[in-house]
C-alpha atoms as a PDB file:
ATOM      1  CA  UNK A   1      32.238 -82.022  46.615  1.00  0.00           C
ATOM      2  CA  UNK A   2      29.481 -81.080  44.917  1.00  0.00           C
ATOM      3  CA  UNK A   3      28.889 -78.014  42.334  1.00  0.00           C
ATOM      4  CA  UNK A   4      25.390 -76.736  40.651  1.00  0.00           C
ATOM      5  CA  UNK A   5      25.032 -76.652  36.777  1.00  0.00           C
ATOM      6  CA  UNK A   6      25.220 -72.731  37.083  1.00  0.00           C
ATOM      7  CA  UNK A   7      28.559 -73.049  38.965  1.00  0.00           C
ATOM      8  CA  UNK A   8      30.121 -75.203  36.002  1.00  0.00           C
ATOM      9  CA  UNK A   9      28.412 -72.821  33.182  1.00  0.00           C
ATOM     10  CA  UNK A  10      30.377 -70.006  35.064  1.00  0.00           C
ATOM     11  CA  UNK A  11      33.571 -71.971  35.747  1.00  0.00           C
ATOM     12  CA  UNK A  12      34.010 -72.969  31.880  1.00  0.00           C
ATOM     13  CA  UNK A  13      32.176 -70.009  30.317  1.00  0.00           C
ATOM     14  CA  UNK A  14      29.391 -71.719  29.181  1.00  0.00           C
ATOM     15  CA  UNK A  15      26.773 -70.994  26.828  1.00  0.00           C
ATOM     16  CA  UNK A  16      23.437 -72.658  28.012  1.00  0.00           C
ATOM     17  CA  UNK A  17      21.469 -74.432  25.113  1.00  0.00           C
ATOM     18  CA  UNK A  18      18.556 -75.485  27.089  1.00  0.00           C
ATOM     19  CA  UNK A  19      16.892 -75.737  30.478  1.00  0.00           C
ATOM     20  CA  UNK A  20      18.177 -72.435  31.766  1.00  0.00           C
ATOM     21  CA  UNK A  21      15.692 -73.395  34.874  1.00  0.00           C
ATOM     22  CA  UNK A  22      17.446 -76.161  36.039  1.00  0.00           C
ATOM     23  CA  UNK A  23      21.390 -74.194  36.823  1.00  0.00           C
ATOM     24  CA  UNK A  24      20.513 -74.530  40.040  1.00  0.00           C
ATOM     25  CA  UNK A  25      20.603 -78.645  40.172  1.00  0.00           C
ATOM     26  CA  UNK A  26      23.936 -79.877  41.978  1.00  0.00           C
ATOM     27  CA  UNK A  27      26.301 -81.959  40.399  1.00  0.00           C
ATOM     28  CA  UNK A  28      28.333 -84.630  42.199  1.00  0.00           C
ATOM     29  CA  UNK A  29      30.537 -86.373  39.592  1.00  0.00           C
ATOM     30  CA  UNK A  30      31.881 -85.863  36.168  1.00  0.00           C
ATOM     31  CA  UNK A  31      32.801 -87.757  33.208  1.00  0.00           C
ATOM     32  CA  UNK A  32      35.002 -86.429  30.061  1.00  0.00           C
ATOM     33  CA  UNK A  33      34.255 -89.204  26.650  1.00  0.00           C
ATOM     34  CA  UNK A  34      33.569 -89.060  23.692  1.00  0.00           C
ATOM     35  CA  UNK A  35      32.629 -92.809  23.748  1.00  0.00           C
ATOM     36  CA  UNK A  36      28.935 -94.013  24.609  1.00  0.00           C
ATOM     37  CA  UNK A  37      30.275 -97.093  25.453  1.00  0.00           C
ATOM     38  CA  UNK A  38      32.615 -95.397  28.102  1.00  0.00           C
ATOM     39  CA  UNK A  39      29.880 -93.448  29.677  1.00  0.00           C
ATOM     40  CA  UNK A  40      28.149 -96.455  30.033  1.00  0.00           C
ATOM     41  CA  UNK A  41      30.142 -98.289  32.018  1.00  0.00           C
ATOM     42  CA  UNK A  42      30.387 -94.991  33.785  1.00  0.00           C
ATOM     43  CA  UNK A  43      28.968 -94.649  37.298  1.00  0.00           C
ATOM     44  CA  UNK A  44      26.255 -92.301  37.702  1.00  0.00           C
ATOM     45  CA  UNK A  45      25.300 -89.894  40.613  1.00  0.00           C
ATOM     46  CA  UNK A  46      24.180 -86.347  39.274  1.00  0.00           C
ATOM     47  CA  UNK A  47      26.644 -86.400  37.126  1.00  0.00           C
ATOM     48  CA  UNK A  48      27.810 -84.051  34.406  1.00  0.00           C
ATOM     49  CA  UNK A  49      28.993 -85.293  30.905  1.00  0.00           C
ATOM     50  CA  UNK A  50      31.753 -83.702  28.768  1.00  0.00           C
ATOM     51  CA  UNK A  51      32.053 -84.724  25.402  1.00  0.00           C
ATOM     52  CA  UNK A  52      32.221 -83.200  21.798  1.00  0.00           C
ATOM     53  CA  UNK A  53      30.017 -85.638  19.902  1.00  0.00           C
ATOM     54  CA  UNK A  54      27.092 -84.368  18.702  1.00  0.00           C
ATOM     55  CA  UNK A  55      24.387 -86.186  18.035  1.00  0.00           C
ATOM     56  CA  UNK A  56      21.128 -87.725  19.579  1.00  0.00           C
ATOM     57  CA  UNK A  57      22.244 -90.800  21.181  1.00  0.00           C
ATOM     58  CA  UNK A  58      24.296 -88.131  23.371  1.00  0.00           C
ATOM     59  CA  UNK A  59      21.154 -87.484  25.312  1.00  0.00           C
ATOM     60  CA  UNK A  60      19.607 -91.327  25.231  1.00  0.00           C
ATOM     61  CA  UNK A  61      22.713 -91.960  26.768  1.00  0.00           C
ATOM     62  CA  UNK A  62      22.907 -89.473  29.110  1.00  0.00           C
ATOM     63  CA  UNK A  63      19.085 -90.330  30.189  1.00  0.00           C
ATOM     64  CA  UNK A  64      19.945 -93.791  30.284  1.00  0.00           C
ATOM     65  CA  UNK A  65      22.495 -93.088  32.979  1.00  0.00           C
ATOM     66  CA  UNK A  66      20.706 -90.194  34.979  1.00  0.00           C
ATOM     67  CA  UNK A  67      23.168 -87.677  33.873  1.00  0.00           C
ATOM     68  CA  UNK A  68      21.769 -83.990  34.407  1.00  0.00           C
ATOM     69  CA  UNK A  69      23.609 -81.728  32.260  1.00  0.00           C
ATOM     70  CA  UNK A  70      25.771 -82.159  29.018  1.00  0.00           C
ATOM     71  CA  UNK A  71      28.755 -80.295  28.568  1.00  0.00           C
ATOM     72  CA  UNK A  72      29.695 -79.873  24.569  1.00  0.00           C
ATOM     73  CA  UNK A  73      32.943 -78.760  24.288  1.00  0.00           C
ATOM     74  CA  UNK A  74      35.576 -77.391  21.635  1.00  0.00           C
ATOM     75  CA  UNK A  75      32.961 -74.787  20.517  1.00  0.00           C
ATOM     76  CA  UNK A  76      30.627 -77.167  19.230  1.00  0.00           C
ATOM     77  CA  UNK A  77      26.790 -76.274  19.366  1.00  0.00           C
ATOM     78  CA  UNK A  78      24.213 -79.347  18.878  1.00  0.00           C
ATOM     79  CA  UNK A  79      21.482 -78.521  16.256  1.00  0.00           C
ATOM     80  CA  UNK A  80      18.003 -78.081  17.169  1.00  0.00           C
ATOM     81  CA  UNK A  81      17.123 -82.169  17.304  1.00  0.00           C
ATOM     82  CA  UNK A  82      19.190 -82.300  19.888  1.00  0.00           C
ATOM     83  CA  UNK A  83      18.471 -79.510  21.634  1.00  0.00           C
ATOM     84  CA  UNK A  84      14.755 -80.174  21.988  1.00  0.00           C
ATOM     85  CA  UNK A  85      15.211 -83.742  22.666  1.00  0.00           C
ATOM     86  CA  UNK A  86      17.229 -82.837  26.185  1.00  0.00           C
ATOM     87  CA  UNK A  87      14.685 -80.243  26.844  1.00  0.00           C
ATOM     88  CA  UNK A  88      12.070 -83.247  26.728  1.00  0.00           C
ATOM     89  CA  UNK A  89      14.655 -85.260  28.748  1.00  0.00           C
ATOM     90  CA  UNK A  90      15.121 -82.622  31.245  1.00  0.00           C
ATOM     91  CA  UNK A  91      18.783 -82.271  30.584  1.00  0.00           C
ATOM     92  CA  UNK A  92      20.835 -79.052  30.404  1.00  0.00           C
ATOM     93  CA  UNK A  93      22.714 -78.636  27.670  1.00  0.00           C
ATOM     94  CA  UNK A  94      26.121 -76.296  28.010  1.00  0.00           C
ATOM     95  CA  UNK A  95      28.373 -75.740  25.147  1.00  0.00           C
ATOM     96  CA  UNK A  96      31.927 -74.249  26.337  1.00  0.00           C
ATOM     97  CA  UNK A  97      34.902 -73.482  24.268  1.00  0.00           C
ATOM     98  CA  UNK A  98      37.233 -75.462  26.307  1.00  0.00           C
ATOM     99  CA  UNK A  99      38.692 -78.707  25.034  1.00  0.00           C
ATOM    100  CA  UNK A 100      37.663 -81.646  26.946  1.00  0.00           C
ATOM    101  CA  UNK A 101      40.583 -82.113  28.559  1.00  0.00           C
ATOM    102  CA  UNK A 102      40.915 -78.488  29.457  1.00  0.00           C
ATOM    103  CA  UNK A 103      37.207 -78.369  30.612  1.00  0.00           C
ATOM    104  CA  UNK A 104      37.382 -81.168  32.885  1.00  0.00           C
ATOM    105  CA  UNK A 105      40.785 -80.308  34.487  1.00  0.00           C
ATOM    106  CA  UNK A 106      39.202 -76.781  35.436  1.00  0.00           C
ATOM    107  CA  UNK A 107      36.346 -78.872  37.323  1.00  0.00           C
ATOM    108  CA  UNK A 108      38.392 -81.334  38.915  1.00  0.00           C
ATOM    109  CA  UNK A 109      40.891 -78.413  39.943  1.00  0.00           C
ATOM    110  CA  UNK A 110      36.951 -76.912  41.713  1.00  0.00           C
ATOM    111  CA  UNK A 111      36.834 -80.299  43.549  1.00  0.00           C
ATOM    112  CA  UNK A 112      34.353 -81.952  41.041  1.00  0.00           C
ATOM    113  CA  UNK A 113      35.775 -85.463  40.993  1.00  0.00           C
ATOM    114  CA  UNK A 114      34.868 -88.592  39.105  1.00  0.00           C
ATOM    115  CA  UNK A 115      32.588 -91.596  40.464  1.00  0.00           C
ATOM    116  CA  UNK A 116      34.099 -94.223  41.958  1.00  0.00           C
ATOM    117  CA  UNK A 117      33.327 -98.154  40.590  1.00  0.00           C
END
């Protein structure tokens, strides 16, 4: 199954932080950490991340593993470093008031499943 960035935004009541032009990209997996180290080891494929951390290496990582859209969660907004960093990256930023483990139930309820190793 497969669901566009606009779709999640909607699902979880997003707020979009950055590339507003890109909703329209699909999504095919997800993955819910709030440790790098997990994502990495994560397999990639369009994939969405959920996570409430904060800071830059959030989108490095993200880039690193071709993940299209970041999904903060618990409320949290990232500052503007972040922000224009994923807008040079390409990568949407969505900030949701879900927890995580809230957030990424409603997706896999929608069908949007993680990747397989």
């Amino acid at each position: 199954m497969t669901m566009t960035i606009g779709d999640i935004a909607k699902l979880l009541d997003c707020e979009v932080q950055c590339c507003e032009d890109r909703l329209n990209s699909e999504v095919h997996t997800a993955c819910g950490s709030d440790m790098m180290s997990d994502v990495l080891a994560f397999v990639k494929d369009q994939a969405v991340l959920l996570t409430g951390l904060l800071n830059p290496q959030v989108v490095r990582t993200a880039e690193m593993m071709d993940i299209i859209c970041i999904v903060f969660v618990r409320g949290k907004k990232p500052c503007d470093d972040v922000i224009k960093l994923s807008a040079e990256k390409n990568i949407v930023i969505l900030s949701t008031s879900h927890r995580m483990f809230e957030a990424c139930g409603k997706l896999y309820e929608s069908g949007l499943h993680g990747g397989t190793k």
